[in-house]
C-alpha atoms as a PDB file:
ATOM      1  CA  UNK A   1     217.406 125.400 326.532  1.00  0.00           C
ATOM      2  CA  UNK A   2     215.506 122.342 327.006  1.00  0.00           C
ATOM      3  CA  UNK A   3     212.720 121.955 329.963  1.00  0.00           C
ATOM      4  CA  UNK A   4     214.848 120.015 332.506  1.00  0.00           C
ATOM      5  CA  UNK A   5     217.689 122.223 332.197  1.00  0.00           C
ATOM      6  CA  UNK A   6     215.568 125.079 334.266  1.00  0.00           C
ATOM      7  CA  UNK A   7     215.166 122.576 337.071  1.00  0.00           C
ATOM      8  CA  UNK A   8     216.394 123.151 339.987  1.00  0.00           C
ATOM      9  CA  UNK A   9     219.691 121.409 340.673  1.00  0.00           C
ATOM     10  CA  UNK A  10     220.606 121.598 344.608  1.00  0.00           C
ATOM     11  CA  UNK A  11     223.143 119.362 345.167  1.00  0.00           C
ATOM     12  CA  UNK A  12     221.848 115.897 347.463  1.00  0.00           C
ATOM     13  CA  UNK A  13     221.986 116.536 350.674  1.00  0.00           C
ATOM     14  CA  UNK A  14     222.475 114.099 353.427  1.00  0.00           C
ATOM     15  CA  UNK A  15     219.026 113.164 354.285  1.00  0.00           C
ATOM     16  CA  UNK A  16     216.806 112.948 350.820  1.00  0.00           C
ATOM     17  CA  UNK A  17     213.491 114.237 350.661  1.00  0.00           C
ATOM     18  CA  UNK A  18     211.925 111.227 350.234  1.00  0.00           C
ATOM     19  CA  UNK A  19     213.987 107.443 350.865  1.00  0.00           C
ATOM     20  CA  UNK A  20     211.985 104.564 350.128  1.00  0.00           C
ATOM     21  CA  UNK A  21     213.970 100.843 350.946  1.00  0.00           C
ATOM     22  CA  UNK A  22     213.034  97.510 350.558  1.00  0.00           C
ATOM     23  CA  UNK A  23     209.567  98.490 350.397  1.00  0.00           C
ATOM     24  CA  UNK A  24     207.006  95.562 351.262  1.00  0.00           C
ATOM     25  CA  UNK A  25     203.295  96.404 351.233  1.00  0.00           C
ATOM     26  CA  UNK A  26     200.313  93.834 351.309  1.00  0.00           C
ATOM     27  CA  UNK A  27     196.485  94.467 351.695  1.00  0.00           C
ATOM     28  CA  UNK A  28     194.073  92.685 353.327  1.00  0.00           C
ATOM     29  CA  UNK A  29     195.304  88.683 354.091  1.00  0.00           C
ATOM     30  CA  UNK A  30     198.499  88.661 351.553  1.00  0.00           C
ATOM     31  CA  UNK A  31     198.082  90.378 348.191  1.00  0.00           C
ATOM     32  CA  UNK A  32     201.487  92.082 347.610  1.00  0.00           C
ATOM     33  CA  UNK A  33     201.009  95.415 346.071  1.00  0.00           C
ATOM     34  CA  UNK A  34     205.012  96.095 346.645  1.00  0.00           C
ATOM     35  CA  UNK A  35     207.642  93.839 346.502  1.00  0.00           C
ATOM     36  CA  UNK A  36     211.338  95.282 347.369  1.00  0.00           C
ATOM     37  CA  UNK A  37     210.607  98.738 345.733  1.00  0.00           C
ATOM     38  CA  UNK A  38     213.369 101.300 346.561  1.00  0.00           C
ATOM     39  CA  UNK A  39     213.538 104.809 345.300  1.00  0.00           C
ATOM     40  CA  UNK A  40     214.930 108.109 346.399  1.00  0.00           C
ATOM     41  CA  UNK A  41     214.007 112.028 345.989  1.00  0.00           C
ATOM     42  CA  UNK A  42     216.500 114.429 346.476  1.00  0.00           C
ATOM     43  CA  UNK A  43     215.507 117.525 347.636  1.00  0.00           C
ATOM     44  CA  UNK A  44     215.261 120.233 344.571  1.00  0.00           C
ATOM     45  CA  UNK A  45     214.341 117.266 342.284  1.00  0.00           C
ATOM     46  CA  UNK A  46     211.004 116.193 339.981  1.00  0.00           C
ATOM     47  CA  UNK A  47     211.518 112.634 340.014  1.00  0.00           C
ATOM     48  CA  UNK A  48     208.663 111.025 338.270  1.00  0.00           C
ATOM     49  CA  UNK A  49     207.235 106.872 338.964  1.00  0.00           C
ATOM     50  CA  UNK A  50     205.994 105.564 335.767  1.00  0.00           C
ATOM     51  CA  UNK A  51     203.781 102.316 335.261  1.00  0.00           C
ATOM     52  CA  UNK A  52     200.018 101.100 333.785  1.00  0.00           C
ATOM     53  CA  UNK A  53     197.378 100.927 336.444  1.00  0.00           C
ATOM     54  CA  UNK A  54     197.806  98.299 339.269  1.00  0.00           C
ATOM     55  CA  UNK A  55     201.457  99.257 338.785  1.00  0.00           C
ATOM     56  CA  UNK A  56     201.623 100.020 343.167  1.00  0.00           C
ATOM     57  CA  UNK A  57     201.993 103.714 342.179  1.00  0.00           C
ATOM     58  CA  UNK A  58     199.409 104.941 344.389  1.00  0.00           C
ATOM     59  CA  UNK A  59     199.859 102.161 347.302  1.00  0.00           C
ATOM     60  CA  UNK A  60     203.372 103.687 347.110  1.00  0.00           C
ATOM     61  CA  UNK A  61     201.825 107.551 347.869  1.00  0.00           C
ATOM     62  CA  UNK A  62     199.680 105.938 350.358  1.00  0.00           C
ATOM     63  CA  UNK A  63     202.242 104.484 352.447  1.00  0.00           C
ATOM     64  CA  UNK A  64     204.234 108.105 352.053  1.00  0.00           C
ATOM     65  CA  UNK A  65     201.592 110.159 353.257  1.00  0.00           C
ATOM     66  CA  UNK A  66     201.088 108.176 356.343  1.00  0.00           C
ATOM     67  CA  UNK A  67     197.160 106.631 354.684  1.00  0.00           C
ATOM     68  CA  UNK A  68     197.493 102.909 353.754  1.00  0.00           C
ATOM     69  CA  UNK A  69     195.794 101.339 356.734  1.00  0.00           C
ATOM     70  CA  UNK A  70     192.971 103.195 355.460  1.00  0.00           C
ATOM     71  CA  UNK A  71     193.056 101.383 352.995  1.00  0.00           C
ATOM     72  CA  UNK A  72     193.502  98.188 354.896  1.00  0.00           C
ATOM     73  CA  UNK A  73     197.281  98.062 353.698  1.00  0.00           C
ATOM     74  CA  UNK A  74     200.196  97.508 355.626  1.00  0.00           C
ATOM     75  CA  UNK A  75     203.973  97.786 355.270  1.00  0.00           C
ATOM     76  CA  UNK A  76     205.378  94.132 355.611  1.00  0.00           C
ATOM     77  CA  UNK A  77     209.455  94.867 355.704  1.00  0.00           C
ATOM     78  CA  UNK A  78     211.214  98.054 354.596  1.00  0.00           C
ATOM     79  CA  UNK A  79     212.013 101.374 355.900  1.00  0.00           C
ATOM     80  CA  UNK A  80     210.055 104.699 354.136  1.00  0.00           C
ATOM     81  CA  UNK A  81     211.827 108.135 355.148  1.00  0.00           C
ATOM     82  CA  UNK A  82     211.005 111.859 354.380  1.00  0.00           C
ATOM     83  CA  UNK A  83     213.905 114.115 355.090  1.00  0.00           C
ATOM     84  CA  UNK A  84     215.759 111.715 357.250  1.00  0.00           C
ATOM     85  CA  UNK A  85     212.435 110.652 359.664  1.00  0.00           C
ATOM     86  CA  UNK A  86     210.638 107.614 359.357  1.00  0.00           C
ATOM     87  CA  UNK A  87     207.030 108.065 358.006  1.00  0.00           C
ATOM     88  CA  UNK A  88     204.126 108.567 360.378  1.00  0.00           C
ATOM     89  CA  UNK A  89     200.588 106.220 359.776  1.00  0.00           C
ATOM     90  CA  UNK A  90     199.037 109.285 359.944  1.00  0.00           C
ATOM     91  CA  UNK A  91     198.119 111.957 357.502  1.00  0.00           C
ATOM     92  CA  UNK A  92     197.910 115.301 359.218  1.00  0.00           C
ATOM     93  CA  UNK A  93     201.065 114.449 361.025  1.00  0.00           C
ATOM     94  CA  UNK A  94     202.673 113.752 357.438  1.00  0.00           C
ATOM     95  CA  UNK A  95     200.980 117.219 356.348  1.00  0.00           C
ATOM     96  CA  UNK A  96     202.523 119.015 359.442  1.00  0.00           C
ATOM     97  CA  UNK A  97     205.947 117.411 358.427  1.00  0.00           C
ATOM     98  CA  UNK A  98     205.906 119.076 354.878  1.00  0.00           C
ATOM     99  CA  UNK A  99     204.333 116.277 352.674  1.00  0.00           C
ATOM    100  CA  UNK A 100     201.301 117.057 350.736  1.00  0.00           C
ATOM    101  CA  UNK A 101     199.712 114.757 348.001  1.00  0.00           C
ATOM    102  CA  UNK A 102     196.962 115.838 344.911  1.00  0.00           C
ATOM    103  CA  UNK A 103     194.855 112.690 345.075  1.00  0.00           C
ATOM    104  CA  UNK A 104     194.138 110.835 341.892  1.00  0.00           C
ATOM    105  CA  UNK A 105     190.905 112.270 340.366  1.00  0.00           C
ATOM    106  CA  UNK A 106     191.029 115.724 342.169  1.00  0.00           C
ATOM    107  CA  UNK A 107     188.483 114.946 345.255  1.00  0.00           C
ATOM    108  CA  UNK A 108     188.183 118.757 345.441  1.00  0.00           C
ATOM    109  CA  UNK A 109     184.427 119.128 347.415  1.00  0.00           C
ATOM    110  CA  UNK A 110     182.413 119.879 345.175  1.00  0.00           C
ATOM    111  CA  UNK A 111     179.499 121.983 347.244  1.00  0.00           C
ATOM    112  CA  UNK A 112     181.810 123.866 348.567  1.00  0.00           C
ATOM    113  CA  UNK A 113     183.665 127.237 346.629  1.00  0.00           C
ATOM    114  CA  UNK A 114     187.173 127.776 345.522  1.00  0.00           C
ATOM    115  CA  UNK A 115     187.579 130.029 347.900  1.00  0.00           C
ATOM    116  CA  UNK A 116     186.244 127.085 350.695  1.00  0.00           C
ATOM    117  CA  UNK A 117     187.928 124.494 349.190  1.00  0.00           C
ATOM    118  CA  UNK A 118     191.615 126.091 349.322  1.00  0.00           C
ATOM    119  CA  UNK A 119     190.988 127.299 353.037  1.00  0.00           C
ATOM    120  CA  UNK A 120     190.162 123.849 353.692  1.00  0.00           C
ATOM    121  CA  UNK A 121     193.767 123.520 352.725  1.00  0.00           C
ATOM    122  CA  UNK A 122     195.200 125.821 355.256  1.00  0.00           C
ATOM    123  CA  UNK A 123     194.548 123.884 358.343  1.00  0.00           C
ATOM    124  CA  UNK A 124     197.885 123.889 359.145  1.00  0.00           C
ATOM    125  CA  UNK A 125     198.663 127.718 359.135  1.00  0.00           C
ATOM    126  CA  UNK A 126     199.332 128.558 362.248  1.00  0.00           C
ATOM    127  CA  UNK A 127     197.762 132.164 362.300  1.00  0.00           C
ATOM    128  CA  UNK A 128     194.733 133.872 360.329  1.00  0.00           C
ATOM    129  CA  UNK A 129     197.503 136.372 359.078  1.00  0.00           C
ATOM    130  CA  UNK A 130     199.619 133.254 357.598  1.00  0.00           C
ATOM    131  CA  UNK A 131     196.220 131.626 356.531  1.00  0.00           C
ATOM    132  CA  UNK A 132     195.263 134.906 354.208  1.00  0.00           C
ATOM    133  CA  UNK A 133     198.594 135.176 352.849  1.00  0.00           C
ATOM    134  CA  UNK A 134     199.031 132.063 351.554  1.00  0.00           C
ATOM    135  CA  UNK A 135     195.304 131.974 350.135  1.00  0.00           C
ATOM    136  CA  UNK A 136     196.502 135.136 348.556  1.00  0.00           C
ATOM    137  CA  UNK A 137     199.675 133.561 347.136  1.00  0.00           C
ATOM    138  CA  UNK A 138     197.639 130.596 345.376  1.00  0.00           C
ATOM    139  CA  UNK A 139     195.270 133.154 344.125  1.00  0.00           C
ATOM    140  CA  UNK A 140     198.062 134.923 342.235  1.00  0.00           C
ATOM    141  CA  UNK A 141     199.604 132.003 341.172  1.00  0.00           C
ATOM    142  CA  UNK A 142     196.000 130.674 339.389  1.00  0.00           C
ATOM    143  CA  UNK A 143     194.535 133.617 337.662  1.00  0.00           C
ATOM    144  CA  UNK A 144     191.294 131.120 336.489  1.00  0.00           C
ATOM    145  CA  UNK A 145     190.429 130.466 340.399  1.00  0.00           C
ATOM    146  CA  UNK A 146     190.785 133.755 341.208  1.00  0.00           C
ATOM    147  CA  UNK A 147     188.050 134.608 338.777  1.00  0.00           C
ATOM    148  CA  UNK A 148     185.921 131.656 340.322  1.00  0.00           C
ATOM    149  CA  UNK A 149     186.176 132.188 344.064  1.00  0.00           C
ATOM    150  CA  UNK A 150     182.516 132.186 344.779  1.00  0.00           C
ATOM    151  CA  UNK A 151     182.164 129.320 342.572  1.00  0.00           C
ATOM    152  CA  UNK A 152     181.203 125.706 344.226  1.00  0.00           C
ATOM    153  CA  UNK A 153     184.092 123.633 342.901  1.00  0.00           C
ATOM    154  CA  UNK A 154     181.418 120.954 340.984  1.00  0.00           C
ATOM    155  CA  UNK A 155     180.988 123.710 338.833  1.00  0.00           C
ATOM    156  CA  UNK A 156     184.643 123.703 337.549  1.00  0.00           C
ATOM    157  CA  UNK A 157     185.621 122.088 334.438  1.00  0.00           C
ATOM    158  CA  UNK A 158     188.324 119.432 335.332  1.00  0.00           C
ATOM    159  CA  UNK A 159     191.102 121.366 333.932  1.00  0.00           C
ATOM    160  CA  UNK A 160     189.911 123.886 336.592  1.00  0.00           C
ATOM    161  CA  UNK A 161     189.365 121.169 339.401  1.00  0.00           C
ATOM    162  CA  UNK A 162     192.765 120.083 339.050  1.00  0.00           C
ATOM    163  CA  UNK A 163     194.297 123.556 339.598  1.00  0.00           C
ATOM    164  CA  UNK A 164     192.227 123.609 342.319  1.00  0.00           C
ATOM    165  CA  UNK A 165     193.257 120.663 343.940  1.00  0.00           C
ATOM    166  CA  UNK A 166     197.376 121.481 343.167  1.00  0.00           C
ATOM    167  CA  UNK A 167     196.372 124.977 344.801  1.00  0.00           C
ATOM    168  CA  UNK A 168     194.926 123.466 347.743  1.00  0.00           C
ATOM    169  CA  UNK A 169     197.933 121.318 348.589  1.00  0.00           C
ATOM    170  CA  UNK A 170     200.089 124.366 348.138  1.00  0.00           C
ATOM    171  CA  UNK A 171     198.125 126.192 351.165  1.00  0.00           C
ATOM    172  CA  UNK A 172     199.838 123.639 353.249  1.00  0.00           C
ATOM    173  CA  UNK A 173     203.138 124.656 351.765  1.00  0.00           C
ATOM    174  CA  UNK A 174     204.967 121.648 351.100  1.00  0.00           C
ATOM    175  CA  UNK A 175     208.450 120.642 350.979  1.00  0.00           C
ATOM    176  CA  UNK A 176     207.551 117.572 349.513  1.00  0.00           C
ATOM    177  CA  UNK A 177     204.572 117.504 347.164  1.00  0.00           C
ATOM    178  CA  UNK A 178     202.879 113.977 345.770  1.00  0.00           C
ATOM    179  CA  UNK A 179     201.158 114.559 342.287  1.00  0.00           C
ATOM    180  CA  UNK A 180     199.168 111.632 341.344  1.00  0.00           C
ATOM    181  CA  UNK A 181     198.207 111.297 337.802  1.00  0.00           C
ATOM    182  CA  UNK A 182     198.006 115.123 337.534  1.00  0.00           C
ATOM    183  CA  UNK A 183     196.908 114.669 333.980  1.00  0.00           C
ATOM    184  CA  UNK A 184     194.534 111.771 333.798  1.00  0.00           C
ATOM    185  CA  UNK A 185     191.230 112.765 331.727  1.00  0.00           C
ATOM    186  CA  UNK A 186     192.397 116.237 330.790  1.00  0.00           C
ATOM    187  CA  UNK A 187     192.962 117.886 327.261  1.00  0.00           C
ATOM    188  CA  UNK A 188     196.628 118.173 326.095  1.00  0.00           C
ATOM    189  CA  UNK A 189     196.344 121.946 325.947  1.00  0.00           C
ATOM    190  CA  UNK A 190     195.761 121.676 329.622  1.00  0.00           C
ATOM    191  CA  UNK A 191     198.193 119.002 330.215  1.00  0.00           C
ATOM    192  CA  UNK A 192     200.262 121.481 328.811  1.00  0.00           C
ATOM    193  CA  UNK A 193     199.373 123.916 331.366  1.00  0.00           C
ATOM    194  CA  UNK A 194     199.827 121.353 334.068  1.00  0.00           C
ATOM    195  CA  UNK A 195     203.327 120.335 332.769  1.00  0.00           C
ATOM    196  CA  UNK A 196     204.674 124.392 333.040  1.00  0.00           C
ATOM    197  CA  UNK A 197     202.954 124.199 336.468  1.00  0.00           C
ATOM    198  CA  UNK A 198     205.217 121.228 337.973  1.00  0.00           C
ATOM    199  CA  UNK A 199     208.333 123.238 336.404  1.00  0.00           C
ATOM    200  CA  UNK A 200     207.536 126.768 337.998  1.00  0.00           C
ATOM    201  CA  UNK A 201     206.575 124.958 341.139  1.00  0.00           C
ATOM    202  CA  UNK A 202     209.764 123.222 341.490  1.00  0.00           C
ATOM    203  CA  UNK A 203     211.988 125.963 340.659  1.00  0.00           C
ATOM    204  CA  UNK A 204     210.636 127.690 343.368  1.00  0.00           C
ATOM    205  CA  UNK A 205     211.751 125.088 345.637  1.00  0.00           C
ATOM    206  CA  UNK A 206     209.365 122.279 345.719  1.00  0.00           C
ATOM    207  CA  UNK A 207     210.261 118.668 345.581  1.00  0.00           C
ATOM    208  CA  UNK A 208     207.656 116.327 343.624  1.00  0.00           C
ATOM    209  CA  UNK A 209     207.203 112.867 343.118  1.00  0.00           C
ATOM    210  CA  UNK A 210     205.235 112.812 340.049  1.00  0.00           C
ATOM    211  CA  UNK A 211     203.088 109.579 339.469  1.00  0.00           C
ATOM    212  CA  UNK A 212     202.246 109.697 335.796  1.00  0.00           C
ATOM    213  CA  UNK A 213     200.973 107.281 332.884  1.00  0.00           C
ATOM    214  CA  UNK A 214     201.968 110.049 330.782  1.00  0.00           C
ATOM    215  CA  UNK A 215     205.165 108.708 330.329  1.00  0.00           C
ATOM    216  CA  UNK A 216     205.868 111.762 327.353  1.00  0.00           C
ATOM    217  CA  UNK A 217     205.037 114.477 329.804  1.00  0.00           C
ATOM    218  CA  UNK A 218     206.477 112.769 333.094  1.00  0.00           C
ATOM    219  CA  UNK A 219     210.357 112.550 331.559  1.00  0.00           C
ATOM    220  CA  UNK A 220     209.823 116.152 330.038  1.00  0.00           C
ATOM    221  CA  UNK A 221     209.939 117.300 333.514  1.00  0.00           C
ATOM    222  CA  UNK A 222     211.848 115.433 335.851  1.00  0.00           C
ATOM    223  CA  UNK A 223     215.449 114.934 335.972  1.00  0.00           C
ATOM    224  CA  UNK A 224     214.935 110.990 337.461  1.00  0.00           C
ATOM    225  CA  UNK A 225     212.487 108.198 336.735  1.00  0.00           C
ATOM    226  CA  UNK A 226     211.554 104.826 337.995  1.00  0.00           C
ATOM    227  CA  UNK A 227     209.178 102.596 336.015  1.00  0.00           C
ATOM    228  CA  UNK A 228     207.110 100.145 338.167  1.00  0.00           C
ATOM    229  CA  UNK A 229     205.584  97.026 336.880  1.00  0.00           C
ATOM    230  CA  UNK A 230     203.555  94.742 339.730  1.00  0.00           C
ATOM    231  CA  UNK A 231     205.037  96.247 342.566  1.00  0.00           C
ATOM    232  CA  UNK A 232     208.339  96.151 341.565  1.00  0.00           C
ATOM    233  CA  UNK A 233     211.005  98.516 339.775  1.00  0.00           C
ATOM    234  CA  UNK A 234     212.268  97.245 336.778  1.00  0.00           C
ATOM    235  CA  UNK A 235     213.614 100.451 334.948  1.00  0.00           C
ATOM    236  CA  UNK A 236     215.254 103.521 336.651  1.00  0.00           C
ATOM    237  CA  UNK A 237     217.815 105.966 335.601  1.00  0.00           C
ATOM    238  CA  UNK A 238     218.066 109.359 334.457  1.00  0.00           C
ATOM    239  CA  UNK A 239     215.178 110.616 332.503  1.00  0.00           C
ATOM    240  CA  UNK A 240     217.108 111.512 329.429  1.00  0.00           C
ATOM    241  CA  UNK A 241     218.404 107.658 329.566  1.00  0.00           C
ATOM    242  CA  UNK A 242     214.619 106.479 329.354  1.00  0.00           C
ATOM    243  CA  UNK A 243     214.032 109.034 327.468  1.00  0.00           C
ATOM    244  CA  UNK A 244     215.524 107.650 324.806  1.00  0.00           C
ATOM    245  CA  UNK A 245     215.341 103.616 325.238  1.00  0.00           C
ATOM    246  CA  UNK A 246     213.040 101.870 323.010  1.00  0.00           C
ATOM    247  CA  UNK A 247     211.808  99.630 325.428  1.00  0.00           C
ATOM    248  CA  UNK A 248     210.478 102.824 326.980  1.00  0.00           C
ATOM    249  CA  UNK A 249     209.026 103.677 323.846  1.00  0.00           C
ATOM    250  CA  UNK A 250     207.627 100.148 322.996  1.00  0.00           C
ATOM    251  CA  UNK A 251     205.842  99.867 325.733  1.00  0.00           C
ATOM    252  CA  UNK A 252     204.381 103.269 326.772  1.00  0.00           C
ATOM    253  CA  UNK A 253     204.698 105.647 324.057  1.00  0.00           C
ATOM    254  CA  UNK A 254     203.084 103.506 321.207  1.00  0.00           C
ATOM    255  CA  UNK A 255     205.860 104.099 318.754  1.00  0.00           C
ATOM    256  CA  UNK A 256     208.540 101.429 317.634  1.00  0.00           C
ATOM    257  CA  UNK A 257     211.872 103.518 318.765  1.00  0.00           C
ATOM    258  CA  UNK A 258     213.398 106.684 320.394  1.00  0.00           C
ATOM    259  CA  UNK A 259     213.505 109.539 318.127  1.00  0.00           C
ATOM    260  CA  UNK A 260     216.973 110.243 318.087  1.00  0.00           C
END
């Protein structure tokens, strides 16, 4: 059976998890980061967004988790929607709505232990008793933090960081979860790791947008893919189809043509 065929396969429903539409962002006095980008994430789906750096992949998680006029951006036309409502500018109430994100580059906090760092997580729990079980359930699920608990988080390698940041969005228990660049500066035996990860995650349930220059590891486990070049989409389609397109190959997989 090959990976994607284990993925969960709900059938669309009416309002997607994530609907992104004539999507217009600029920063600062004009420069365009997105120009007319439209995607969609059905709910049960790993749909991964593919493109070099300066691509608008992360503007695109900013404006979804309610944080680009942090970042001084600002949505000039389109409409963004997580399971049918619009998105908030705000993060927490994005968090409370079921959308998490692993930042780019981990940003676990590095004084502070495992054990801190995924409590930080749990803000939203709504009792102690719901706040300990789900600590527990990220515990089980990463036998290597477990181990660490007491451990401040700088002390991590960064295969171990980035656990620790995927477990800390998890306390929040997301229906939508953002994974940016999940494998960026890690060893392929712990991409490896990172790539069963995303599978089990989503069959339990969990939607994710995965926003990958691993372009080899990104169509392994998603079903859809969109490939973004200055702000715009220029490829999207199953990820079988680019998969196997040489273009796809040619230009981010280093080799001449598909392997058939």
């Amino acid at each position: 059976m090959g990976v994607r065929e284990g993925l969960a396969t709900e059938a669309p429903p009416t309002s997607p998890a994530l609907e992104v539409t004539d999507l217009h962002v600029a920063y600062g006095q004009g420069t365009r980061a997105l120009i007319g980008l439209t995607l969609r994430v059905d709910d049960g789906q790993v749909v991964a967004l593919l493109g070099a750096n300066g691509a608008g992949k992360t503007t695109l998680v900013r404006t979804v988790t309610g944080g680009l006029s942090y970042y001084g951006g600002s949505v000039t036309a389109g409409v963004v929607s997580t399971h049918g409502r619009p998105v908030a500018n705000s993060s927490a109430v994005m968090v409370r709505r079921g959308v998490s994100q692993v930042m780019e580059g981990r940003h676990v906090f590095a004084d502070l232990s495992v054990a801190e760092n995924l409590l930080a997580g749990g803000h939203t729990c709504s009792s102690k008793a719901e706040l300990q079980q789900r600590y527990a359930e990220v515990l089980a699920r990463f036998p290597s933090l477990q181990r660490r608990e007491r451990t401040a988080a700088g002390y991590l390698s960064g295969g171990e960081q980035q656990m620790l940041a995927i477990g800390r969005a998890l306390m929040q228990h997301p229906r939508l979860l953002l994974l940016d660049e999940p494998s960026l500066g890690l060893a392929p035996v712990i991409v490896g790791q990172v790539r069963d990860l995303i599978l089990e995650l989503n069959e339990g349930g969990t939607t994710i947008l995965l926003i990958e220059q691993n372009v080899a590891m990104a169509l392994e486990v998603s079903r859809r893919a969109y490939v973004v070049e200055r702000g715009r989409v220029v490829r999207e389609g199953s990820s079988d189809e680019l998969a196997g397109d040489d273009a796809i190959h040619r230009a981010y997989l280093g080799i001449s043509e598909a392997v058939s």
